[in-house]
C-alpha atoms as a PDB file:
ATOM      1  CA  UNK A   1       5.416  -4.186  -8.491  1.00  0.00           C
ATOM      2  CA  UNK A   2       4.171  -2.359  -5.395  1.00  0.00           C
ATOM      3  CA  UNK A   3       6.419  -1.059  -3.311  1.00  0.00           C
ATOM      4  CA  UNK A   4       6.935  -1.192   0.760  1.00  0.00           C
ATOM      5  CA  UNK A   5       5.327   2.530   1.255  1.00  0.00           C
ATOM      6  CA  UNK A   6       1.914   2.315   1.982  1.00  0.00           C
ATOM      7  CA  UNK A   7      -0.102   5.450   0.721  1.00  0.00           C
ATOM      8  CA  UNK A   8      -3.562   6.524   2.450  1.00  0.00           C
ATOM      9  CA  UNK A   9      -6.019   7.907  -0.591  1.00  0.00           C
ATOM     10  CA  UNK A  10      -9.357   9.642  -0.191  1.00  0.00           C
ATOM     11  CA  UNK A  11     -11.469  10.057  -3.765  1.00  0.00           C
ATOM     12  CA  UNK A  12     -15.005  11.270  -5.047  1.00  0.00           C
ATOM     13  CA  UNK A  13     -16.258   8.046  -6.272  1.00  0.00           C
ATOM     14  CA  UNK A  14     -15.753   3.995  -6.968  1.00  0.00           C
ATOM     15  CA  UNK A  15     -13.712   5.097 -10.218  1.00  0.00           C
ATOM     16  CA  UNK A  16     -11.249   7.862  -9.026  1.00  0.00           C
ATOM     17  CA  UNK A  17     -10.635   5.000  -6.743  1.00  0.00           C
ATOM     18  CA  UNK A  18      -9.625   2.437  -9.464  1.00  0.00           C
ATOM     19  CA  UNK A  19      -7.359   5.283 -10.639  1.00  0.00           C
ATOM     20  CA  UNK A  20      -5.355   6.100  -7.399  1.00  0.00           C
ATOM     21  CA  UNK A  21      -4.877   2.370  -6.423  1.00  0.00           C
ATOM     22  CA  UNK A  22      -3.293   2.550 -10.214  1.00  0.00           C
ATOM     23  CA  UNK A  23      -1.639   5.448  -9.259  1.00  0.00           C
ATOM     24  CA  UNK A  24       0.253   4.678  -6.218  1.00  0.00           C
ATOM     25  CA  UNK A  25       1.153   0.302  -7.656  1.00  0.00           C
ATOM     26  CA  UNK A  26       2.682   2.625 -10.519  1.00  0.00           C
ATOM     27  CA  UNK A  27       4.605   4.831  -8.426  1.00  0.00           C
ATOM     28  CA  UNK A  28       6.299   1.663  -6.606  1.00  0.00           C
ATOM     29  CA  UNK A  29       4.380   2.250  -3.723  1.00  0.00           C
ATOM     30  CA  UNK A  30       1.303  -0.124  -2.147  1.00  0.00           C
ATOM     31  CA  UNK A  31      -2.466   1.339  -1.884  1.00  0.00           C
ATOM     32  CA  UNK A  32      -3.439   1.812   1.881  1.00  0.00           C
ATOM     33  CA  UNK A  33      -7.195   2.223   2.785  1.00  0.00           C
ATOM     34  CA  UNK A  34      -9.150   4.475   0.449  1.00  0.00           C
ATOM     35  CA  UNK A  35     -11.902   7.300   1.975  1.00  0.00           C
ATOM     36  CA  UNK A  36     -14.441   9.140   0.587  1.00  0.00           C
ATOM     37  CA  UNK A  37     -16.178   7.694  -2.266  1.00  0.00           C
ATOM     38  CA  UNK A  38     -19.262  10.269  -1.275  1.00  0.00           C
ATOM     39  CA  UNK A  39     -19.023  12.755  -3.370  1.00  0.00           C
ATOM     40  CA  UNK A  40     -17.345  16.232  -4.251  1.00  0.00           C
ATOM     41  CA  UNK A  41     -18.873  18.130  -0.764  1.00  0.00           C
ATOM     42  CA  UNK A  42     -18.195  15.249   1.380  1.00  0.00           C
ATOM     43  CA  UNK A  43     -14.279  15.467   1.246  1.00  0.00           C
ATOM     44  CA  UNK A  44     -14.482  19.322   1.218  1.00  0.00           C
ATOM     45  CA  UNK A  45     -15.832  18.544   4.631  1.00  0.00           C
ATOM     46  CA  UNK A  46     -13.122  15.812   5.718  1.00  0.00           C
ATOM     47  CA  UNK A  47     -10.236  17.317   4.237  1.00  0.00           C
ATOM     48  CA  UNK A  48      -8.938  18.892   7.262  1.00  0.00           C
ATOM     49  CA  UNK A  49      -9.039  15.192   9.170  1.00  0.00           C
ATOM     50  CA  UNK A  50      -6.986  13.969   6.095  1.00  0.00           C
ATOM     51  CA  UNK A  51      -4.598  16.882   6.307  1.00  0.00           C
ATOM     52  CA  UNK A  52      -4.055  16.150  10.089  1.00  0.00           C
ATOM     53  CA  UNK A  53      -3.199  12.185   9.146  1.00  0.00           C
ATOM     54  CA  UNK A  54      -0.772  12.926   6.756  1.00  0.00           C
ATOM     55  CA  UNK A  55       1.571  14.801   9.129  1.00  0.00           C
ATOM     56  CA  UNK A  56       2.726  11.412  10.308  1.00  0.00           C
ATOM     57  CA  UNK A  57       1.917   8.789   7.338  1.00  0.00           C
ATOM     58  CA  UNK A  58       1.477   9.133   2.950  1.00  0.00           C
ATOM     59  CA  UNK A  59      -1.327  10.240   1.806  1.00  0.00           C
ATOM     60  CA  UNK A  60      -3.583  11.120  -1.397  1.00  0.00           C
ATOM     61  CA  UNK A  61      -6.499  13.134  -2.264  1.00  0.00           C
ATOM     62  CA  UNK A  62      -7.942  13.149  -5.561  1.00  0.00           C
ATOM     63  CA  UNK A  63     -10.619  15.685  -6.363  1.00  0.00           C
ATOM     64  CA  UNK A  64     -12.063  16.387  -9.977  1.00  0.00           C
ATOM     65  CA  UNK A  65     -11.786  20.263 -11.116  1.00  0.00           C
ATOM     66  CA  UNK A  66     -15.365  20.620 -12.670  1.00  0.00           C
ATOM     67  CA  UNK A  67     -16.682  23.863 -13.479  1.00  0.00           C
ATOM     68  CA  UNK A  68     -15.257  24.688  -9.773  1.00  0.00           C
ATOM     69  CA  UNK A  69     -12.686  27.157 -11.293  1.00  0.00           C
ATOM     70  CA  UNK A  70     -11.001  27.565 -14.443  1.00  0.00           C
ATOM     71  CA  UNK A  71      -7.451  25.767 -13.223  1.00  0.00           C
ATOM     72  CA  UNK A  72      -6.288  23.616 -10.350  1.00  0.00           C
ATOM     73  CA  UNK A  73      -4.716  25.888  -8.138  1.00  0.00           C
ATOM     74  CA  UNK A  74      -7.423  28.439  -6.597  1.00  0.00           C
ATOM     75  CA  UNK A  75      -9.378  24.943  -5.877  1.00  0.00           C
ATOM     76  CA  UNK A  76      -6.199  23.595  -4.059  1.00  0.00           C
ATOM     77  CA  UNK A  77      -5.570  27.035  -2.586  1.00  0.00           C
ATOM     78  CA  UNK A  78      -9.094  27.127  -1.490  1.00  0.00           C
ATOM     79  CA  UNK A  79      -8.900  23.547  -0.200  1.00  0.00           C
ATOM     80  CA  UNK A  80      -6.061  23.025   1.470  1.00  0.00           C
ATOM     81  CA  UNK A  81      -3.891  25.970   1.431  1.00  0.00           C
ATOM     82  CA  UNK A  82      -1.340  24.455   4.279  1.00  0.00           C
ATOM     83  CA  UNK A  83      -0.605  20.810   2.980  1.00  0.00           C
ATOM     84  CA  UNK A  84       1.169  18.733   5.876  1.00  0.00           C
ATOM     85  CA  UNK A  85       4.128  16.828   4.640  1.00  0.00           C
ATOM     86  CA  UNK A  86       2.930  13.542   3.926  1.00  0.00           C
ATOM     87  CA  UNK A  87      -0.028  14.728   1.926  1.00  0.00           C
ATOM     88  CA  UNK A  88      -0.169  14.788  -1.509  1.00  0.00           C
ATOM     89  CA  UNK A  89      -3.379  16.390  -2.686  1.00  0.00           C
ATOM     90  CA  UNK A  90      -4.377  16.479  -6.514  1.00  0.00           C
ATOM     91  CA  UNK A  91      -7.024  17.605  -8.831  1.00  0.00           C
ATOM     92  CA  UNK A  92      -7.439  16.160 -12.369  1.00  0.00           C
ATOM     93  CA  UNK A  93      -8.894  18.432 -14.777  1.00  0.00           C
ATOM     94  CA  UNK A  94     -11.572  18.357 -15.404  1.00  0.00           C
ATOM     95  CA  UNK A  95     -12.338  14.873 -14.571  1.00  0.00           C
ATOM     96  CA  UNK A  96     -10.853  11.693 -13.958  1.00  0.00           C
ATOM     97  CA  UNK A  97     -12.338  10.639 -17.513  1.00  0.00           C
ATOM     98  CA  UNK A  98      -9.828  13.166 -19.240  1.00  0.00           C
ATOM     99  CA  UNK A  99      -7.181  10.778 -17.620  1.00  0.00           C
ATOM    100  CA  UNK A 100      -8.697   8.065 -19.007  1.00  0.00           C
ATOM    101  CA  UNK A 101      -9.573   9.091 -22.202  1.00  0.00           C
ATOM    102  CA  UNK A 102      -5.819  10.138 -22.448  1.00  0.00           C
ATOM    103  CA  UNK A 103      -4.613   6.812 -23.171  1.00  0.00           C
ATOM    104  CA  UNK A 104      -6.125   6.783 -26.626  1.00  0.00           C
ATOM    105  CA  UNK A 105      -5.277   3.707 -27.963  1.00  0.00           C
ATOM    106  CA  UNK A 106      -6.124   1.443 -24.894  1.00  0.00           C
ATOM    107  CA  UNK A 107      -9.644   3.012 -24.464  1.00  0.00           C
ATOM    108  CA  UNK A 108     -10.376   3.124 -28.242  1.00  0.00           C
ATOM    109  CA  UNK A 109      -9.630  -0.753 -28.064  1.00  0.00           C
ATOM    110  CA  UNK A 110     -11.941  -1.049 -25.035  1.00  0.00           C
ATOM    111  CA  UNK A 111     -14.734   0.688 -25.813  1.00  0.00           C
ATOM    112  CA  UNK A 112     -14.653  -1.298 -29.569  1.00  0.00           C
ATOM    113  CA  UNK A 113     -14.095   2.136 -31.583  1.00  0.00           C
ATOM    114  CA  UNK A 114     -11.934   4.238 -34.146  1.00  0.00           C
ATOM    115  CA  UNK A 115      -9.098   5.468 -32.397  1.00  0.00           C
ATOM    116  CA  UNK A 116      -9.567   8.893 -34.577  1.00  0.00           C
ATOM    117  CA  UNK A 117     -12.514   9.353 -32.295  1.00  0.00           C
ATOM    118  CA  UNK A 118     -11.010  10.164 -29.696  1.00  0.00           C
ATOM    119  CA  UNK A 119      -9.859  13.603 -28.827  1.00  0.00           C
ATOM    120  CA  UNK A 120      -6.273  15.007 -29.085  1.00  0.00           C
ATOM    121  CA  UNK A 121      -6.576  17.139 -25.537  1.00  0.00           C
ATOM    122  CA  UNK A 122      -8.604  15.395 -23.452  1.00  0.00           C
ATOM    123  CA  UNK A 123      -7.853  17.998 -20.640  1.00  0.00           C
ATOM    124  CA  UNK A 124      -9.309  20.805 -22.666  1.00  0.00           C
ATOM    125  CA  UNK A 125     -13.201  19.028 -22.585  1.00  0.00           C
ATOM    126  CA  UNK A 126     -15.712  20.770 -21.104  1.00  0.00           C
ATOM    127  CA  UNK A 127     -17.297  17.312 -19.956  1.00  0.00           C
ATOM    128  CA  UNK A 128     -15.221  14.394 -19.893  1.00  0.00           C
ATOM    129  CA  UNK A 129     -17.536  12.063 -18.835  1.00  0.00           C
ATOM    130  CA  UNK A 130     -20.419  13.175 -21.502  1.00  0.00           C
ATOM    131  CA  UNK A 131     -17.361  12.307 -24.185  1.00  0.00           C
ATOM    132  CA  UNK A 132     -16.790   9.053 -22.301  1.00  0.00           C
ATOM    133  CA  UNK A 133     -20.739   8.113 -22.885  1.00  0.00           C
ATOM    134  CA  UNK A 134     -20.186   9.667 -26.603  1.00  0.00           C
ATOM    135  CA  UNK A 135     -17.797   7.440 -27.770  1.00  0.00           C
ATOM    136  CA  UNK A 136     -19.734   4.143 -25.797  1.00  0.00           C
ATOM    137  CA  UNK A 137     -22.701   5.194 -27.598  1.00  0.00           C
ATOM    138  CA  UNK A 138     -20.367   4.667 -30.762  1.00  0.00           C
ATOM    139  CA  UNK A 139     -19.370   1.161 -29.743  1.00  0.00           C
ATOM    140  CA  UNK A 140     -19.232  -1.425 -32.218  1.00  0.00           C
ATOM    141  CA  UNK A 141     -19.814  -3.527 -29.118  1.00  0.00           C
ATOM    142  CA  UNK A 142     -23.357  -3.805 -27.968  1.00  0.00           C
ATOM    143  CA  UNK A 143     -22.531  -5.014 -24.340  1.00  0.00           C
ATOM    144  CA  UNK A 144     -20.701  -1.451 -24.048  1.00  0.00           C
ATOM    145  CA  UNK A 145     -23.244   0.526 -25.529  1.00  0.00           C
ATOM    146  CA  UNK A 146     -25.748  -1.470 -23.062  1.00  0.00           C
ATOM    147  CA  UNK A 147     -23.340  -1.302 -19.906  1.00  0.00           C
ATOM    148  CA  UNK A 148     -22.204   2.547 -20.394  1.00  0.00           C
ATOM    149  CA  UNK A 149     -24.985   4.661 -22.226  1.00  0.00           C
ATOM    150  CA  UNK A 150     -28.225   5.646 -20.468  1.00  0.00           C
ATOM    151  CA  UNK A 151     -31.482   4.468 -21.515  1.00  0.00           C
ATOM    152  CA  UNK A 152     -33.796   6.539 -23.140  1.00  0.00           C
ATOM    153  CA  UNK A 153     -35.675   8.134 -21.062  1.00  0.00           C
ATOM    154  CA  UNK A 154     -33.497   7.527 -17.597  1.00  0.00           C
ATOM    155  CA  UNK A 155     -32.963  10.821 -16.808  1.00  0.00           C
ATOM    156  CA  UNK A 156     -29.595   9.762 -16.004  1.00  0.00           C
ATOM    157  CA  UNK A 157     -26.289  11.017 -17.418  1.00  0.00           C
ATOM    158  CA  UNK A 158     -24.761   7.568 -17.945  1.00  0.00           C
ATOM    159  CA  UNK A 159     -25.420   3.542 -18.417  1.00  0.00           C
ATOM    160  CA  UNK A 160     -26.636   1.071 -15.258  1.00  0.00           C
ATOM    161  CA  UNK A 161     -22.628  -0.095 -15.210  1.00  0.00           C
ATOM    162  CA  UNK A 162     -20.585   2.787 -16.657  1.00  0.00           C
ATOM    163  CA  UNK A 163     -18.461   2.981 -13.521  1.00  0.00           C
ATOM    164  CA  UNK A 164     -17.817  -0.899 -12.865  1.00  0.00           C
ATOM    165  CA  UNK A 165     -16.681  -0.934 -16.950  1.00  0.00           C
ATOM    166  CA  UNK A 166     -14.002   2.146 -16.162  1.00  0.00           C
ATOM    167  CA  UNK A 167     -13.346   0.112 -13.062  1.00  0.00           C
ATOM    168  CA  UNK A 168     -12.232  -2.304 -15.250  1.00  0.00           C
ATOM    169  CA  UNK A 169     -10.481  -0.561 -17.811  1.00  0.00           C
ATOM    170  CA  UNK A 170      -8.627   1.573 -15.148  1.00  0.00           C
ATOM    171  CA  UNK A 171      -7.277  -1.654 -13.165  1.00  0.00           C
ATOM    172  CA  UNK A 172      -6.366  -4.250 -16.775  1.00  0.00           C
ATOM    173  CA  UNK A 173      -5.791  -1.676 -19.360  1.00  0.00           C
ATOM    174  CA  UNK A 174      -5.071   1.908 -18.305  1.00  0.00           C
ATOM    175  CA  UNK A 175      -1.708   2.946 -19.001  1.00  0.00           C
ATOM    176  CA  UNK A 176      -0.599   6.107 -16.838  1.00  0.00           C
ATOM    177  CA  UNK A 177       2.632   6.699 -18.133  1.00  0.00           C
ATOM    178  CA  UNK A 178       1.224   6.525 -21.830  1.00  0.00           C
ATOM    179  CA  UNK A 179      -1.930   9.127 -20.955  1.00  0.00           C
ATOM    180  CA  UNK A 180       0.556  11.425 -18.769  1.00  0.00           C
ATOM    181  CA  UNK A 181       1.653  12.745 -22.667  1.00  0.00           C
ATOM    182  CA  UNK A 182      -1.305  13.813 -22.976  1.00  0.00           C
ATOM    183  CA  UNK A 183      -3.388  15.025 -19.626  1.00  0.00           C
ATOM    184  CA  UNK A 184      -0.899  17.479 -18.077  1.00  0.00           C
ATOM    185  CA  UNK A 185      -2.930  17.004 -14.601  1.00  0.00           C
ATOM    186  CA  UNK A 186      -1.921  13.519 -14.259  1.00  0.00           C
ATOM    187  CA  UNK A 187       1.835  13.819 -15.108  1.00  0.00           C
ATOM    188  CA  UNK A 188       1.949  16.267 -12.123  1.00  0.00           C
ATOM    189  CA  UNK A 189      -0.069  14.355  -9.641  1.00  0.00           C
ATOM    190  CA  UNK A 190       2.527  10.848 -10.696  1.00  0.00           C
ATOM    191  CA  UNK A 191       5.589  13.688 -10.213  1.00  0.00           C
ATOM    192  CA  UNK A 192       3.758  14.290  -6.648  1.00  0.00           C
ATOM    193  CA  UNK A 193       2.969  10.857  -6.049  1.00  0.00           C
ATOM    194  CA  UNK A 194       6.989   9.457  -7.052  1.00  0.00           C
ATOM    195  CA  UNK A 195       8.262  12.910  -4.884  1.00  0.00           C
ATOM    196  CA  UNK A 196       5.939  11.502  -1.625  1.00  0.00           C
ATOM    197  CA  UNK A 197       6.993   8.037  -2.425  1.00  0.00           C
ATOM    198  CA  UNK A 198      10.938   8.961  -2.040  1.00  0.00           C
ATOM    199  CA  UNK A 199      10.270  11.054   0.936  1.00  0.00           C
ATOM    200  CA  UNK A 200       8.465   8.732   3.439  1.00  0.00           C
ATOM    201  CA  UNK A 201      11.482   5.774   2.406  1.00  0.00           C
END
């Protein structure tokens, strides 16, 4: 049940957005408008605006860790290093896939494979989203193999509809509170999220 805070969110893409509106329904709170969805360098270059808004209302910004640096906080120091008090700005290592891939038994049931496929420490991959494609490619189910694995020969690093079927899984099946035992990221950014949640009451 959402909650009667409303929390702002700005995010990389159409899938980190699926996440945060998950995010903030789970933390009792009720997803506001949602920014971004341009990329890595296009926040760097708004995050100061977002900053400024969340003096005086909630906010979340959810940025993937990459090969940017080897842990969250010299990206967040390097980001934002004065937070205002509304804002609540988190980085999920190394992608938003690990969080995903974290709830093992939901996503091995979604993608149609063997749960032992998936990995133990999702947070220590090197390339979520390549895993993410891996396992698809495994898929006893050919309309996931279709939607979420590239075609030969593409050039591209994943399937026509890879993000609308995380979309999906993220919104109906995702569990956060399940994948928080496992993706250490997450757990903090839901501690964040409950801690902003309580404060703007």
């Amino acid at each position: 049940m959402a909650g009667g805070t409303v929390i702002s969110a700005a995010v990389e893409g159409i899938v980190d957005e699926a996440v945060v509106r998950k995010l903030i329904a789970h933390s009792d709170a009720t997803p506001g408008d949602v920014y971004g969805r341009q990329g890595k360098s296009y926040l760097r270059q708004k995050i100061a605006g977002y900053n400024n808004a969340a003096k005086r209302m909630p906010w979340i910004v959810l940025v993937d860790l990459d090969r940017d640096n080897n842990c969250a906080p010299p990206l967040r120091n390097a980001w934002l290093p004065q937070p205002a008090s509304y804002m609540c700005f988190r980085v999920a290592v190394r992608e938003v896939e690990a969080w995903l891939l974290a709830d093992a038994e939901r996503l091995a049931n979604f993608l149609g494979v063997a749960r032992s496929r998936l990995p133990s420490n999702p947070e220590r991959l090197g390339d979520p989203k390549a895993t993410m494609v891996k396992l698809a490619r495994a898929s006893r189910r050919r309309d996931i193999r279709e939607d979420m694995v590239p075609r030969s020969g593409s050039g591209r690093q994943v399937g026509p509809a890879y993000s609308s079927r995380l979309i999906e899984f993220a919104s109906a099946y995702w569990r956060p509170e399940v994948a928080a035992g496992r993706a250490d990221s997450l757990k903090r950014a839901m501690r964040s999220l409950k801690r902003l949640v309580r404060g703007a009451a």
